[in-house]
N, C-alpha and C. Protein backbone atom coordinates (compact mmCIF):
# COMPACT_ATOMS: atom_id res chain seq x y z
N UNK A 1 77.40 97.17 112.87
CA UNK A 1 78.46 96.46 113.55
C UNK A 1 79.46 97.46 114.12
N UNK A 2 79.70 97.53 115.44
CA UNK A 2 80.92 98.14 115.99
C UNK A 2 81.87 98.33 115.55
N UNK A 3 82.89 98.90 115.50
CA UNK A 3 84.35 98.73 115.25
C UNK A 3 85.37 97.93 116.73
N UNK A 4 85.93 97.49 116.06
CA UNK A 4 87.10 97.24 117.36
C UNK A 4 87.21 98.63 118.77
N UNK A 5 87.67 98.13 119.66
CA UNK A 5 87.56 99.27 120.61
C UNK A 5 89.22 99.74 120.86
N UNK A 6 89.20 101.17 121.05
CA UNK A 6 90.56 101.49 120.84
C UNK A 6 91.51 101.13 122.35
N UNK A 7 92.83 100.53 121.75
CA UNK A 7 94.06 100.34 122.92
C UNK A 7 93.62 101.49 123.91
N UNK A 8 94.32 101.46 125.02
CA UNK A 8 94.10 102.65 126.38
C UNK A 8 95.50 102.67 125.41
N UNK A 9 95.90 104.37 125.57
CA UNK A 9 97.23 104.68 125.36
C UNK A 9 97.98 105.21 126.87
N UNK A 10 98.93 104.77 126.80
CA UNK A 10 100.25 104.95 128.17
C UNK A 10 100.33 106.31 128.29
N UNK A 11 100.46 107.39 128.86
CA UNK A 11 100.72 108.43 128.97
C UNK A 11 101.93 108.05 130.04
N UNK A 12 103.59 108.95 129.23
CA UNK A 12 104.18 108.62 130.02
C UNK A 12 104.69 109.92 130.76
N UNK A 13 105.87 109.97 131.68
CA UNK A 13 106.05 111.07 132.88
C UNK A 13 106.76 112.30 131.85
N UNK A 14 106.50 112.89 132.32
CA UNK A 14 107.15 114.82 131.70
C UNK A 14 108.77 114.66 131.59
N UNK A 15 109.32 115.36 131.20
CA UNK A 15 111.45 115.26 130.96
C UNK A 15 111.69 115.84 132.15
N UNK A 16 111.15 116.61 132.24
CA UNK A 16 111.89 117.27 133.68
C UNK A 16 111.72 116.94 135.22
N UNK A 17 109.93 116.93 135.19
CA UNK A 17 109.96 116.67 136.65
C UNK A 17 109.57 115.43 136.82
N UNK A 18 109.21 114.70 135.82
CA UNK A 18 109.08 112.94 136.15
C UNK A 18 107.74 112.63 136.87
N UNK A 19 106.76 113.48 136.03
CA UNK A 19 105.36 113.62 137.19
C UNK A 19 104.42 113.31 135.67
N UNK A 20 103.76 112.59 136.23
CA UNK A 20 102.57 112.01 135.12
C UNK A 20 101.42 113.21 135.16
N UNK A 21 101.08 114.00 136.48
CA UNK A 21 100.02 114.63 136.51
C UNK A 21 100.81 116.00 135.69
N UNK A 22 101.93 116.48 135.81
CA UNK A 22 102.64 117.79 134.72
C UNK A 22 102.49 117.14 133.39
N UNK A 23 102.49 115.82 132.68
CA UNK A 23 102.54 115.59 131.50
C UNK A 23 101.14 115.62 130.83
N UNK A 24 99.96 115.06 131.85
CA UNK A 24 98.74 115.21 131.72
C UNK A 24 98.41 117.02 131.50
N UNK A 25 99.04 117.67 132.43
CA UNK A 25 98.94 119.33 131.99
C UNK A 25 99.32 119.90 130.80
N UNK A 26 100.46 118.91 130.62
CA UNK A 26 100.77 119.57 128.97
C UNK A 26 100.35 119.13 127.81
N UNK A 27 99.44 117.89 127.82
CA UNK A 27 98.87 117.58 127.07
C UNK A 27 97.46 118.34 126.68
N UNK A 28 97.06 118.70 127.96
CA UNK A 28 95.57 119.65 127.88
C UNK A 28 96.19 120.73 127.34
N UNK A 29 97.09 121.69 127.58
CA UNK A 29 97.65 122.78 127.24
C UNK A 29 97.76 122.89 125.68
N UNK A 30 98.41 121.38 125.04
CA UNK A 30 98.82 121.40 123.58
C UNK A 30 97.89 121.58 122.88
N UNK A 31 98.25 122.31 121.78
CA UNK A 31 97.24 122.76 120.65
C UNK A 31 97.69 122.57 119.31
N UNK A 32 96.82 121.95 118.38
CA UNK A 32 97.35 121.19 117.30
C UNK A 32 98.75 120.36 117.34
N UNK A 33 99.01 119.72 118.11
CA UNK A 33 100.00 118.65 118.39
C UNK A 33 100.84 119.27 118.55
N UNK A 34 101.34 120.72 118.93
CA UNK A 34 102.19 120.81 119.41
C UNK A 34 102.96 121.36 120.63
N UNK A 35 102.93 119.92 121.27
CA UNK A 35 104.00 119.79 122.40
C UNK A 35 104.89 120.09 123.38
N UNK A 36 106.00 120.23 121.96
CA UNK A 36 106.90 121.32 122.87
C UNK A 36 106.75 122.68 123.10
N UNK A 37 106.13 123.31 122.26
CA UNK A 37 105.47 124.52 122.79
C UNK A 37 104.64 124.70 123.85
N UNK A 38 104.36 123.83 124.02
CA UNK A 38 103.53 123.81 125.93
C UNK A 38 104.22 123.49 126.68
N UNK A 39 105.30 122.84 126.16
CA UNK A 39 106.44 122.13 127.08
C UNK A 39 107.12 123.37 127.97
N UNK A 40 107.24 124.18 126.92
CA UNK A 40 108.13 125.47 127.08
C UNK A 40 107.25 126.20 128.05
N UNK A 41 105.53 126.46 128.09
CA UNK A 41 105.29 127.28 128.72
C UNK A 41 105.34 126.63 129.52
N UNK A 42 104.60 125.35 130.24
CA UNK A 42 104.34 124.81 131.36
C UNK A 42 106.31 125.37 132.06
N UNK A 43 106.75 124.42 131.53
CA UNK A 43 108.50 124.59 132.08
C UNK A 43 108.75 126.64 132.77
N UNK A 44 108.74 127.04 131.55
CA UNK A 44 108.67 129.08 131.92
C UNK A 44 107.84 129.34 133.28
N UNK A 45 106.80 128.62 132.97
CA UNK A 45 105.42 129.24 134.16
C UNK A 45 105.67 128.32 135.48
N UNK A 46 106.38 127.00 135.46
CA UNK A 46 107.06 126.84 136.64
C UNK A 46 109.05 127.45 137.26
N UNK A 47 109.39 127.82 136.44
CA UNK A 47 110.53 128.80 136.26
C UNK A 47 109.92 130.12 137.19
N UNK A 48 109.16 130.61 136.41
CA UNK A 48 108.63 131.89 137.30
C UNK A 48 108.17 131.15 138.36
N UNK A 49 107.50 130.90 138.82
CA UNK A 49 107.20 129.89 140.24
C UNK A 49 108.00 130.06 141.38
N UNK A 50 108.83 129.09 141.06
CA UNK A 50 110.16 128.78 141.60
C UNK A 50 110.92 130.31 142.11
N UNK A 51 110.74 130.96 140.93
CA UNK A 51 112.13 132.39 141.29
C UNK A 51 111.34 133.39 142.43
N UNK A 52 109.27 133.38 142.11
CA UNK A 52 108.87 134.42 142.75
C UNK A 52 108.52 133.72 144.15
N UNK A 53 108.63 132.47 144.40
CA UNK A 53 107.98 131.76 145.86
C UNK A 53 109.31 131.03 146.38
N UNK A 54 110.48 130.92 145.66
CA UNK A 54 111.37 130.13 146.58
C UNK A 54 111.26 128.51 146.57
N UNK A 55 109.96 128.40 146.30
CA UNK A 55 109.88 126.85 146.31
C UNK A 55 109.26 126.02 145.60
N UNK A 56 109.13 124.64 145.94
CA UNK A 56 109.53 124.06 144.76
C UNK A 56 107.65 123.87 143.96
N UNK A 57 108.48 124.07 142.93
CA UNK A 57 106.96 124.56 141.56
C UNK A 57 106.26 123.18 141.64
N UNK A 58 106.66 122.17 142.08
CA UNK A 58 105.81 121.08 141.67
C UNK A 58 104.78 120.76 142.63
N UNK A 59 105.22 121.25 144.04
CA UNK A 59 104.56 121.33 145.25
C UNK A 59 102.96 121.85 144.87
N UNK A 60 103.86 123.34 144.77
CA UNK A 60 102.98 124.28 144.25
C UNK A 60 101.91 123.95 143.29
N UNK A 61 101.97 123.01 142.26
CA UNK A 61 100.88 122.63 141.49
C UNK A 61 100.53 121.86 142.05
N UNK A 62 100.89 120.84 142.46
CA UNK A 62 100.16 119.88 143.27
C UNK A 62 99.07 120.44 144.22
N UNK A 63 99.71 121.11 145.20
CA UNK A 63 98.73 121.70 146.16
C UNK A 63 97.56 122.75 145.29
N UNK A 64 97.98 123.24 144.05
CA UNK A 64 96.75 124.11 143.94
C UNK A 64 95.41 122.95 142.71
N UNK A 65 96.27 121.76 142.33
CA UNK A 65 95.44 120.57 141.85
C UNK A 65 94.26 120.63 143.10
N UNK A 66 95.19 120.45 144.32
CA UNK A 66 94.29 119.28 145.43
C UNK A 66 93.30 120.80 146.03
N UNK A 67 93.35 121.83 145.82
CA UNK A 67 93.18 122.94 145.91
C UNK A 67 91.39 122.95 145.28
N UNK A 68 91.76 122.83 143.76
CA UNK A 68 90.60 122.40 142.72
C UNK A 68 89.82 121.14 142.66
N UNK A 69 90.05 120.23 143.72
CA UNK A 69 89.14 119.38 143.59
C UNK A 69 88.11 119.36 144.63
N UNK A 70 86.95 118.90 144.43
CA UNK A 70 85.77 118.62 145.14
C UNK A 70 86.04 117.97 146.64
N UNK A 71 85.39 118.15 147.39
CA UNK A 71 85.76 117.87 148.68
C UNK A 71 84.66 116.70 148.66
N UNK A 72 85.26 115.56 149.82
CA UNK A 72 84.33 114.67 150.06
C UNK A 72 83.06 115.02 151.01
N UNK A 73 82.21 114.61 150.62
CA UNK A 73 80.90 115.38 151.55
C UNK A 73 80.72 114.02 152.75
N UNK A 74 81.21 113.90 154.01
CA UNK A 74 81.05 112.48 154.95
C UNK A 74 79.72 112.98 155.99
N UNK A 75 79.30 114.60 155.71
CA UNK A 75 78.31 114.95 156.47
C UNK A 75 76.84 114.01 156.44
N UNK A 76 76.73 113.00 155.33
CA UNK A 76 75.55 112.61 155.12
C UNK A 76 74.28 113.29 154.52
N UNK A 77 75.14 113.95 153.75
CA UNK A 77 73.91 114.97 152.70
C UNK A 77 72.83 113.87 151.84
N UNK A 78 71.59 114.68 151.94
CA UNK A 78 70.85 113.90 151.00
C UNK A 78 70.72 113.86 149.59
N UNK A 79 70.34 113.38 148.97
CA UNK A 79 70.49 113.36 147.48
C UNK A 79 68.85 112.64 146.90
């Protein structure tokens, strides 16, 4: 017999920049539950960001996210 199937849990937005995809980063980052210690680096490693490019760190991850993902193939490749 199965067990019950587990709730989806809410993942909610980061303290600082209010971005669900930075909170999703710091969750991969955390190690043995702890949190704020990733909190701190993610936060530091967009700090440095910011001071060595001028602009704004969230951009910057964003674009190097959309950077890392798979491109759509519309050429009609076969499979």
């Amino acid at each position: 017999m199965r067990a019950k199937q587990a709730k989806k849990r809410i993942i909610e937005q980061d303290i600082k920049y209010h971005s669900l995809t930075v909170s999703k980063f710091i969750n991969k980052i955390m190690l043995r539950g702890q949190k704020e210690t990733a909190r701190k680096i993610v936060y530091r490693a967009f700090d440095i960001l910011k001071n060595k490019t001028g602009k704004e760190p969230l951009e910057i991850f964003e674009g190097a996210l959309k950077n890392t993902m798979p491109l759509d193939d519309k050429r009609g490749s076969k499979r």
